[in-house]
PDB file of N, CA and C in Angstrom:
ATOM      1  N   UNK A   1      10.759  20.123  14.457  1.00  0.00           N
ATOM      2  CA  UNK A   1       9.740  20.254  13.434  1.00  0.00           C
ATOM      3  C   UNK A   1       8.814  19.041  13.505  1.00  0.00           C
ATOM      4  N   UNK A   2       7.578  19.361  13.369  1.00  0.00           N
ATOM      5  CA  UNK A   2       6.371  18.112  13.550  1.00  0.00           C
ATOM      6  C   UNK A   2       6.190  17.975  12.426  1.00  0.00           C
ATOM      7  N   UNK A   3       6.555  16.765  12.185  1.00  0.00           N
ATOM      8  CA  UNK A   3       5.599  16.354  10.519  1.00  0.00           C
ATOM      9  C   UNK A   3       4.219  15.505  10.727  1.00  0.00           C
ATOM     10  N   UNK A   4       3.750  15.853   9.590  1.00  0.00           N
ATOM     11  CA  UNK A   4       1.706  15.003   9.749  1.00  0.00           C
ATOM     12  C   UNK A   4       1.803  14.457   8.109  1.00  0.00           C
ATOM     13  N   UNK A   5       0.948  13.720   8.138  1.00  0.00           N
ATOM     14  CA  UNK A   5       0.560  12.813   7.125  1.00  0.00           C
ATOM     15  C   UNK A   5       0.002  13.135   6.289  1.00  0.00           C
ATOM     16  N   UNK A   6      -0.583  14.572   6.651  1.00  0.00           N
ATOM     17  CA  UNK A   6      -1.627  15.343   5.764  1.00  0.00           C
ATOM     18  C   UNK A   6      -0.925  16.761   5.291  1.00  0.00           C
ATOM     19  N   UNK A   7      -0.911  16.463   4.105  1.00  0.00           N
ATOM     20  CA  UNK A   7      -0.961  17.631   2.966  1.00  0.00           C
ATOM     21  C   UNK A   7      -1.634  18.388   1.869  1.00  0.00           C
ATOM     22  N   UNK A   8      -1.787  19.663   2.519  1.00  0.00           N
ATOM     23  CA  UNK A   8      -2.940  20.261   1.593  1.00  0.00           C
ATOM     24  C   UNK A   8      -2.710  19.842  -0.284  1.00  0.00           C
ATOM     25  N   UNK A   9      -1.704  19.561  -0.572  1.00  0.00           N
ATOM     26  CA  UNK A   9      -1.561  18.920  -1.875  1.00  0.00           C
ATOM     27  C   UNK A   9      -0.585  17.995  -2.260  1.00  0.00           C
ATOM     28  N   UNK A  10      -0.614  17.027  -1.840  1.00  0.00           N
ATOM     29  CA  UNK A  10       0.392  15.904  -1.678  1.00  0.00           C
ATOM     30  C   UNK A  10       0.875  15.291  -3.342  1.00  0.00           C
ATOM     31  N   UNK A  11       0.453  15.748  -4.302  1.00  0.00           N
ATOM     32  CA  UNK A  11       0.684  15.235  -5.391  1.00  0.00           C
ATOM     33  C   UNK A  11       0.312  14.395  -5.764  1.00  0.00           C
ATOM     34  N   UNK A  12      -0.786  13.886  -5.578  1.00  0.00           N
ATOM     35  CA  UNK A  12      -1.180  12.484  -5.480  1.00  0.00           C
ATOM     36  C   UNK A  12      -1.140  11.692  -6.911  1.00  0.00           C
ATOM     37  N   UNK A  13       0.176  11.386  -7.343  1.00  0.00           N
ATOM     38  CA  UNK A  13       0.555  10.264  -7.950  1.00  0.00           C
ATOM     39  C   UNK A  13       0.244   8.831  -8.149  1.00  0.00           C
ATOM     40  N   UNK A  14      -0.750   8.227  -9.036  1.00  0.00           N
ATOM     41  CA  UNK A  14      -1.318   7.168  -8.932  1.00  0.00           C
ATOM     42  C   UNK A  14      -0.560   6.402  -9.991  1.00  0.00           C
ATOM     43  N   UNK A  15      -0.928   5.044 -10.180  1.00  0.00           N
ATOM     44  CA  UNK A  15      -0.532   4.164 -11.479  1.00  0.00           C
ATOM     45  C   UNK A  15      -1.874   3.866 -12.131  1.00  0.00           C
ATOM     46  N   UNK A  16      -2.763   4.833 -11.452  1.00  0.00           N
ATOM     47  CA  UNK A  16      -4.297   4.541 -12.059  1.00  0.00           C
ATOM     48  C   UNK A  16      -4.102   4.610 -13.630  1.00  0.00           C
ATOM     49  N   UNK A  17      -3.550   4.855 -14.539  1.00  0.00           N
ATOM     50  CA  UNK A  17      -3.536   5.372 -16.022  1.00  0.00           C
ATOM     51  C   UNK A  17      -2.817   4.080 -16.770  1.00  0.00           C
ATOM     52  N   UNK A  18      -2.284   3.172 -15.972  1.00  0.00           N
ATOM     53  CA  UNK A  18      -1.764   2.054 -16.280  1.00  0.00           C
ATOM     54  C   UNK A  18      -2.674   0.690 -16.996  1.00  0.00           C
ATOM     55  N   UNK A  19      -2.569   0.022 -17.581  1.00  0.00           N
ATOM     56  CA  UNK A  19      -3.362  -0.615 -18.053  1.00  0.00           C
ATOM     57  C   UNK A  19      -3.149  -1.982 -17.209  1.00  0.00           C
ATOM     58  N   UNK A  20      -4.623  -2.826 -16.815  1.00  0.00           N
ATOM     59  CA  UNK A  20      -4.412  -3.859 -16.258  1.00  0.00           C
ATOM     60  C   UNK A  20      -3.667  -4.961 -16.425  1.00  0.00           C
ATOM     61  N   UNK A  21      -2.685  -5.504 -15.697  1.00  0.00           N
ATOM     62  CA  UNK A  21      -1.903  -6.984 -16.611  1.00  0.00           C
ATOM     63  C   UNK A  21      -2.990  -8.115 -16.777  1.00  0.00           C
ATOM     64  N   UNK A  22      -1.578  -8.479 -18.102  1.00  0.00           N
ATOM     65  CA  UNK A  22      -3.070  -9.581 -18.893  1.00  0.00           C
ATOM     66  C   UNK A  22      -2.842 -11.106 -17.897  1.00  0.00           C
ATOM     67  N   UNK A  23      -3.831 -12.121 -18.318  1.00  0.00           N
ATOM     68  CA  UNK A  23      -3.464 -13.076 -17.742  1.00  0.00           C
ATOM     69  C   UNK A  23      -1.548 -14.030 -18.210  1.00  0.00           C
ATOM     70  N   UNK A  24      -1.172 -13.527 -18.658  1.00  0.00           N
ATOM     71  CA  UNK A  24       0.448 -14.072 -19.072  1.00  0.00           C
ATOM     72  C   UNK A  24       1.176 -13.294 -18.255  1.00  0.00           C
ATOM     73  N   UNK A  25       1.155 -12.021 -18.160  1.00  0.00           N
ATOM     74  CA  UNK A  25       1.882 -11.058 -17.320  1.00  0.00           C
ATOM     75  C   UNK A  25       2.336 -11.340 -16.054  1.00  0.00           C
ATOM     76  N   UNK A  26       0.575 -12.212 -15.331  1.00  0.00           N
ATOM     77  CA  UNK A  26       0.288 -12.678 -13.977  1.00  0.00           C
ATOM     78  C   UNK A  26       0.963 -13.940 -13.794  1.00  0.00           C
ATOM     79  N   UNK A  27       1.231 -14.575 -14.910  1.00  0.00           N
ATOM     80  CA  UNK A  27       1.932 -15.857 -14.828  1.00  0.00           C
ATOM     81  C   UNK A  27       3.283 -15.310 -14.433  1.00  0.00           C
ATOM     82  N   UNK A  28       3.615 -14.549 -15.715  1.00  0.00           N
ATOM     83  CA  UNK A  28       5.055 -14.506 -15.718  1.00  0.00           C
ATOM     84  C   UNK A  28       5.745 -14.314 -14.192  1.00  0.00           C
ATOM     85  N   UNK A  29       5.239 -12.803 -13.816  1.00  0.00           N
ATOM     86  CA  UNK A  29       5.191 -12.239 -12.158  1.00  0.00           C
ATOM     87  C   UNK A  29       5.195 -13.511 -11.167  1.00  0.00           C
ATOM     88  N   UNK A  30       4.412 -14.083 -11.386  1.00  0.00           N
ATOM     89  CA  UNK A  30       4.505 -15.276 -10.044  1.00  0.00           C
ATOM     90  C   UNK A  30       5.693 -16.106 -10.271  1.00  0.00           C
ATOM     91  N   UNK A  31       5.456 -16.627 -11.357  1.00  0.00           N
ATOM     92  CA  UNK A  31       7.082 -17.663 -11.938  1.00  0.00           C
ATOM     93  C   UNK A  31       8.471 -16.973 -11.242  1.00  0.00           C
ATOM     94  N   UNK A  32       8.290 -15.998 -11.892  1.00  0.00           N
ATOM     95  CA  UNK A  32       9.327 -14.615 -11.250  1.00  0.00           C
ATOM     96  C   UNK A  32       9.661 -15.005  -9.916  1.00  0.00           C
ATOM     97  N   UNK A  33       8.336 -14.492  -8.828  1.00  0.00           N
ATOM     98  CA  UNK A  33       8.555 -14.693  -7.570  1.00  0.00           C
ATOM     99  C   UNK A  33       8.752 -15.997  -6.543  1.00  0.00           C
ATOM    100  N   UNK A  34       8.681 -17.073  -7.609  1.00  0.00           N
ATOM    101  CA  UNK A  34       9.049 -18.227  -7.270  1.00  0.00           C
ATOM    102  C   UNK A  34       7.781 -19.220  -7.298  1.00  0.00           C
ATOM    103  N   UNK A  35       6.668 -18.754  -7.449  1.00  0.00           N
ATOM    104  CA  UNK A  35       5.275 -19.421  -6.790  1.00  0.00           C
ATOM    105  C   UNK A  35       5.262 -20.739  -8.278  1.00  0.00           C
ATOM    106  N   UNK A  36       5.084 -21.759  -7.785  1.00  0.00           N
ATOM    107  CA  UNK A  36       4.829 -22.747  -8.716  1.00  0.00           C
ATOM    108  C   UNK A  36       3.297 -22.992  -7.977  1.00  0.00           C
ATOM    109  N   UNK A  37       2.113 -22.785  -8.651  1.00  0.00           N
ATOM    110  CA  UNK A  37       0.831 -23.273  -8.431  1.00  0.00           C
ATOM    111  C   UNK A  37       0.414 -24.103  -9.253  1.00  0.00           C
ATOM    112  N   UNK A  38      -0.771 -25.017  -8.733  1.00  0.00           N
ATOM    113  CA  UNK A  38      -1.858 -25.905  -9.947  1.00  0.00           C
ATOM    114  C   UNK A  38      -2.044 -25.183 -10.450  1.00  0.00           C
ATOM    115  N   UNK A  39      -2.253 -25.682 -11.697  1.00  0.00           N
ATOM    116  CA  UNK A  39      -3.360 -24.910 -12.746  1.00  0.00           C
ATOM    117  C   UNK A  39      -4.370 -24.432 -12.095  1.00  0.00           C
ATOM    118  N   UNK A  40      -5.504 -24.615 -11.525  1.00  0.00           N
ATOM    119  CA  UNK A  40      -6.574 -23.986 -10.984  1.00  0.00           C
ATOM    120  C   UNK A  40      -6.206 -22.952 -10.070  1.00  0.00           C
ATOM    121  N   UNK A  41      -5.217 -22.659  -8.900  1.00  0.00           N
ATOM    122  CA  UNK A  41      -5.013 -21.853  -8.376  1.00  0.00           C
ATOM    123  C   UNK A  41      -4.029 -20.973  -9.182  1.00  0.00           C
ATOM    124  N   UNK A  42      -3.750 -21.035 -10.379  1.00  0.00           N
ATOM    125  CA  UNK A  42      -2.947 -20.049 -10.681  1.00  0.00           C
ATOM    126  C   UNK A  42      -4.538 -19.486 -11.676  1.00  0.00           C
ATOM    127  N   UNK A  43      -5.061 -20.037 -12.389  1.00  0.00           N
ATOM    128  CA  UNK A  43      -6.181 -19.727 -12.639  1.00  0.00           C
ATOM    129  C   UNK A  43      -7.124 -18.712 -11.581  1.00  0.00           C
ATOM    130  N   UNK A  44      -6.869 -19.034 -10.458  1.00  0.00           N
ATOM    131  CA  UNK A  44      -7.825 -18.330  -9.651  1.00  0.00           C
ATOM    132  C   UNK A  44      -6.949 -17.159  -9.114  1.00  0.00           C
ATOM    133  N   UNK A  45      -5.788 -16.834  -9.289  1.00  0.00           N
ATOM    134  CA  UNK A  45      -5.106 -16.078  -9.089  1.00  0.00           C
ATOM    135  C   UNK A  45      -5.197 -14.705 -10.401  1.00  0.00           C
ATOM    136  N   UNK A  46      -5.258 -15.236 -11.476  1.00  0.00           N
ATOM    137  CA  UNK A  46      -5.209 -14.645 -12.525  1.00  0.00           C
ATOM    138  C   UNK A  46      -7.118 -13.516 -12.900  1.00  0.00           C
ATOM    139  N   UNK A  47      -7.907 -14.585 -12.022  1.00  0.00           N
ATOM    140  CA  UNK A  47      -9.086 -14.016 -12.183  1.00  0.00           C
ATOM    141  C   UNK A  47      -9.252 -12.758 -11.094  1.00  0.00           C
ATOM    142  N   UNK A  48      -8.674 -12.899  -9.871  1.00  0.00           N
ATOM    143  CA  UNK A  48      -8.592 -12.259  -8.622  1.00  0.00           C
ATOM    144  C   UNK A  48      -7.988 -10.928  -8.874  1.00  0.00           C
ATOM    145  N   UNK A  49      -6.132 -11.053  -9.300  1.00  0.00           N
ATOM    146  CA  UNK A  49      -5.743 -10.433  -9.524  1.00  0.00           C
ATOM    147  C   UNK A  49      -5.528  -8.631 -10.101  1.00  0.00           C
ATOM    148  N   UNK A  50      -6.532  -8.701 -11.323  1.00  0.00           N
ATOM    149  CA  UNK A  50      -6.869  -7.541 -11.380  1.00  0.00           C
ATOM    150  C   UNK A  50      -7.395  -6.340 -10.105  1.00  0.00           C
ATOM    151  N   UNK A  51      -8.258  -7.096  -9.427  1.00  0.00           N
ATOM    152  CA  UNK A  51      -9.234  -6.461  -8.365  1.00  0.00           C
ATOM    153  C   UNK A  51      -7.896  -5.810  -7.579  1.00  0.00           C
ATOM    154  N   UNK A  52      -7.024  -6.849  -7.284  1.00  0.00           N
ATOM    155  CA  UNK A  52      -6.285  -6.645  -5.706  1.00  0.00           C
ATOM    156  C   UNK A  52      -5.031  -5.539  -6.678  1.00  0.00           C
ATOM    157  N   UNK A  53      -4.414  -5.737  -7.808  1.00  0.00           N
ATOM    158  CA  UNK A  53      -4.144  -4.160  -8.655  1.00  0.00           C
ATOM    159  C   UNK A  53      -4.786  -3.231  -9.082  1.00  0.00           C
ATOM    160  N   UNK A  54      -5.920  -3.181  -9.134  1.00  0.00           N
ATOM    161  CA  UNK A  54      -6.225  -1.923  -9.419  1.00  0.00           C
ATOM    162  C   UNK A  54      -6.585  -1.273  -7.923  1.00  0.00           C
ATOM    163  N   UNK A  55      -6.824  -1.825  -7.167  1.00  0.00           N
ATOM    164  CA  UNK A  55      -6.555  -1.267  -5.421  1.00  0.00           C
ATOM    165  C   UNK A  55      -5.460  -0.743  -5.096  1.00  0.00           C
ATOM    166  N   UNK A  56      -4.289  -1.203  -5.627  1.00  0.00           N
ATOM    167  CA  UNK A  56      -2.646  -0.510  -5.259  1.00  0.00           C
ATOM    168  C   UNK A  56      -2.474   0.371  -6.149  1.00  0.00           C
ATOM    169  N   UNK A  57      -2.918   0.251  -7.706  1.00  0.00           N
ATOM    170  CA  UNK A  57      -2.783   1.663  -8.218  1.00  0.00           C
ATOM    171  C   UNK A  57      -3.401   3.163  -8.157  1.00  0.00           C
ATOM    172  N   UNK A  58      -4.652   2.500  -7.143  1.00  0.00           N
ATOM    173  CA  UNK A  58      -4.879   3.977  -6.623  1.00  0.00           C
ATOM    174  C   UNK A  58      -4.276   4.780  -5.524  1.00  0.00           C
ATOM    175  N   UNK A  59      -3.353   3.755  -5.053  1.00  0.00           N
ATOM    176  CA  UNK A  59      -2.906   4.322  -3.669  1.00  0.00           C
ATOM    177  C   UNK A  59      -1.877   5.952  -4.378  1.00  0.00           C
ATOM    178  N   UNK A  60      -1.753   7.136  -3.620  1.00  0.00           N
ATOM    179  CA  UNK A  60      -0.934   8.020  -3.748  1.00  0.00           C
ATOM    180  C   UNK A  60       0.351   7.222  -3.444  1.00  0.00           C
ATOM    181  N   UNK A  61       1.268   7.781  -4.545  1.00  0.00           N
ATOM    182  CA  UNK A  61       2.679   7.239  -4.504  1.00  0.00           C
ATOM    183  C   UNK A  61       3.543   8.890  -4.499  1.00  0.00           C
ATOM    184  N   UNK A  62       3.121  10.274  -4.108  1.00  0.00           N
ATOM    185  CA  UNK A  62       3.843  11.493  -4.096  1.00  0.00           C
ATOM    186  C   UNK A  62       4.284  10.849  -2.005  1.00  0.00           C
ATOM    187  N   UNK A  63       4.440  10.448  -1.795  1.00  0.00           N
ATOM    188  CA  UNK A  63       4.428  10.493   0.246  1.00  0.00           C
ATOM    189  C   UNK A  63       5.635   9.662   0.561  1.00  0.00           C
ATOM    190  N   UNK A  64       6.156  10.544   1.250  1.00  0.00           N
ATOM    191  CA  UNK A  64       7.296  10.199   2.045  1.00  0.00           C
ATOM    192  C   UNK A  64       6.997   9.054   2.860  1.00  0.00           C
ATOM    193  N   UNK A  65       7.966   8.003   3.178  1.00  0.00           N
ATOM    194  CA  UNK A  65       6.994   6.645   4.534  1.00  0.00           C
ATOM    195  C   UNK A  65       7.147   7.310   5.465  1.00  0.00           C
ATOM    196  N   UNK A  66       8.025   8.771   6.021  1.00  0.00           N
ATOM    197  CA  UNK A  66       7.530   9.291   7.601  1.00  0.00           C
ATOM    198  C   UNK A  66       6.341   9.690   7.405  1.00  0.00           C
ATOM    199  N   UNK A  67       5.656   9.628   6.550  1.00  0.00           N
ATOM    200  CA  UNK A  67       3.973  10.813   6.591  1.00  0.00           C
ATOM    201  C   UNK A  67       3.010   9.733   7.223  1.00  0.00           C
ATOM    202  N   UNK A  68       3.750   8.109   6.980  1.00  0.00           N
ATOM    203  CA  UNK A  68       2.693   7.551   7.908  1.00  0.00           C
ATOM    204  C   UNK A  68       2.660   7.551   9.267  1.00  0.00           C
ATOM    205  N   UNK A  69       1.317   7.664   9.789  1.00  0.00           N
ATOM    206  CA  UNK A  69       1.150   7.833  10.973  1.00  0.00           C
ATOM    207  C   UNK A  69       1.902   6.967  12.043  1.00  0.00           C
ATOM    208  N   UNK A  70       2.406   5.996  11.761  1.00  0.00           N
ATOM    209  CA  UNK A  70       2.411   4.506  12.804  1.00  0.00           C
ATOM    210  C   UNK A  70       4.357   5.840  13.266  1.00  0.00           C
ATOM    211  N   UNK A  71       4.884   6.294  12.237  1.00  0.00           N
ATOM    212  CA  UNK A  71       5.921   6.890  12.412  1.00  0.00           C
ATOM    213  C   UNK A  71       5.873   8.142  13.117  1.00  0.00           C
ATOM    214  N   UNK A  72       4.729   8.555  13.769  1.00  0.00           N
ATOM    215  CA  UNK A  72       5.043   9.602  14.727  1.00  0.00           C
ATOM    216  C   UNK A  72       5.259   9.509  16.311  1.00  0.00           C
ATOM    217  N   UNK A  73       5.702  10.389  17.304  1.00  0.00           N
ATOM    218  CA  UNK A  73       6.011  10.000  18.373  1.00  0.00           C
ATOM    219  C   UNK A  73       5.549  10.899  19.240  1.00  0.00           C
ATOM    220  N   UNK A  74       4.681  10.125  20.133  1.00  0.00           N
ATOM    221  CA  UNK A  74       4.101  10.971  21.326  1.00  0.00           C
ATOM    222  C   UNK A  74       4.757  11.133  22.530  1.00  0.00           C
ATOM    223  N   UNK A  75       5.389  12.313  23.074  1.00  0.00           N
ATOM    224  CA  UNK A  75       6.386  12.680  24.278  1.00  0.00           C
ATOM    225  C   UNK A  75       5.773  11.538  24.984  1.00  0.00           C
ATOM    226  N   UNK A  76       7.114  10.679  26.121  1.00  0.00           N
ATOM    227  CA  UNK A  76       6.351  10.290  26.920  1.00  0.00           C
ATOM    228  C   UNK A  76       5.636  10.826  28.281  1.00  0.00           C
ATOM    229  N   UNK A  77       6.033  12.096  28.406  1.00  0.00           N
ATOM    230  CA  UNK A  77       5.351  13.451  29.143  1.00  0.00           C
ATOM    231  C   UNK A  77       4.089  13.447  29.124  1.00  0.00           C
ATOM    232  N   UNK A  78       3.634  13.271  27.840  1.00  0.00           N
ATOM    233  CA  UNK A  78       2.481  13.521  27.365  1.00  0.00           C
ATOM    234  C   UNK A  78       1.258  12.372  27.454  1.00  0.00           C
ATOM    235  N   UNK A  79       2.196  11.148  27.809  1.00  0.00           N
ATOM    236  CA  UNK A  79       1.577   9.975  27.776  1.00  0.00           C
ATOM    237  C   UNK A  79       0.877   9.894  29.589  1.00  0.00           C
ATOM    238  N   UNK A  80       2.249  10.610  30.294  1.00  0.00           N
ATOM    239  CA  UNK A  80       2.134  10.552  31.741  1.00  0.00           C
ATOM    240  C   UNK A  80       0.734  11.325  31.939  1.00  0.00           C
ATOM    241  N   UNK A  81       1.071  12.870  31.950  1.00  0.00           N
ATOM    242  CA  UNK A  81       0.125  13.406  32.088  1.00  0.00           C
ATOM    243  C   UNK A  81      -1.485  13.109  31.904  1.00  0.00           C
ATOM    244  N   UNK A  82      -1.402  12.111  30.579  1.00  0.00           N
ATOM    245  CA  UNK A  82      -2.497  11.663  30.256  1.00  0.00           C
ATOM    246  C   UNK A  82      -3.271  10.489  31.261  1.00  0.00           C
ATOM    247  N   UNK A  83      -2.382   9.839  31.655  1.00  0.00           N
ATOM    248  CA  UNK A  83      -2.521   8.617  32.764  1.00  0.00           C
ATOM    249  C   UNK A  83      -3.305   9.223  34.346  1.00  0.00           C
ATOM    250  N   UNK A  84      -2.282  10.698  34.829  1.00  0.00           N
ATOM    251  CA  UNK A  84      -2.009  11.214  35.838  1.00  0.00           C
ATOM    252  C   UNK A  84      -4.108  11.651  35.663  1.00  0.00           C
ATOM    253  N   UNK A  85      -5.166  12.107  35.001  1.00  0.00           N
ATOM    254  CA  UNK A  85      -6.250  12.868  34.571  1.00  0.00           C
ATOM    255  C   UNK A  85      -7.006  11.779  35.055  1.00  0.00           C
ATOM    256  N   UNK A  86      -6.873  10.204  34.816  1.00  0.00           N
ATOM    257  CA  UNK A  86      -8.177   9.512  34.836  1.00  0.00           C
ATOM    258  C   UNK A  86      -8.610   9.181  36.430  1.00  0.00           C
TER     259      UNK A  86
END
């Protein structure tokens, strides 16, 4: 069975409906992940931030990780043949 990346209705599940985190949230999250910054770069993190989340909450979250492409496999038959033409 061939699977593809593309589905006529993939469900496309977003976190778009989510509300942006506030600047404390962004603190908390980094503290969390270990990041101790200056004040100014956590500042500049906190201003940034929104932009670079609301970019991941549009991504579709209905998709399997085989639907990405990097996970499909081309016979190497197919690779030959292709070589064997030029």
């Amino acid at each position: 069975m061939t699977r593809s990346f593309v589905r006529p209705h993939p469900g496309a599940q977003t976190l778009q409906d989510l509300p942006p985190s506030s600047p404390e949230e962004i603190r908390r999250m980094a503290k969390l992940a270990g990041l101790e910054l200056p004040e100014h770069i956590m500042d500049e993190l906190c201003k940034s931030y929104p932009a670079f989340e609301a970019m991941v909450r549009r991504l579709p979250r209905a998709r399997d990780r085989f639907d990405d492409p990097a996970h499909h496999v081309v016979e190497v038959e197919r690779i030959s043949a292709l070589e064997k033409t030029r």
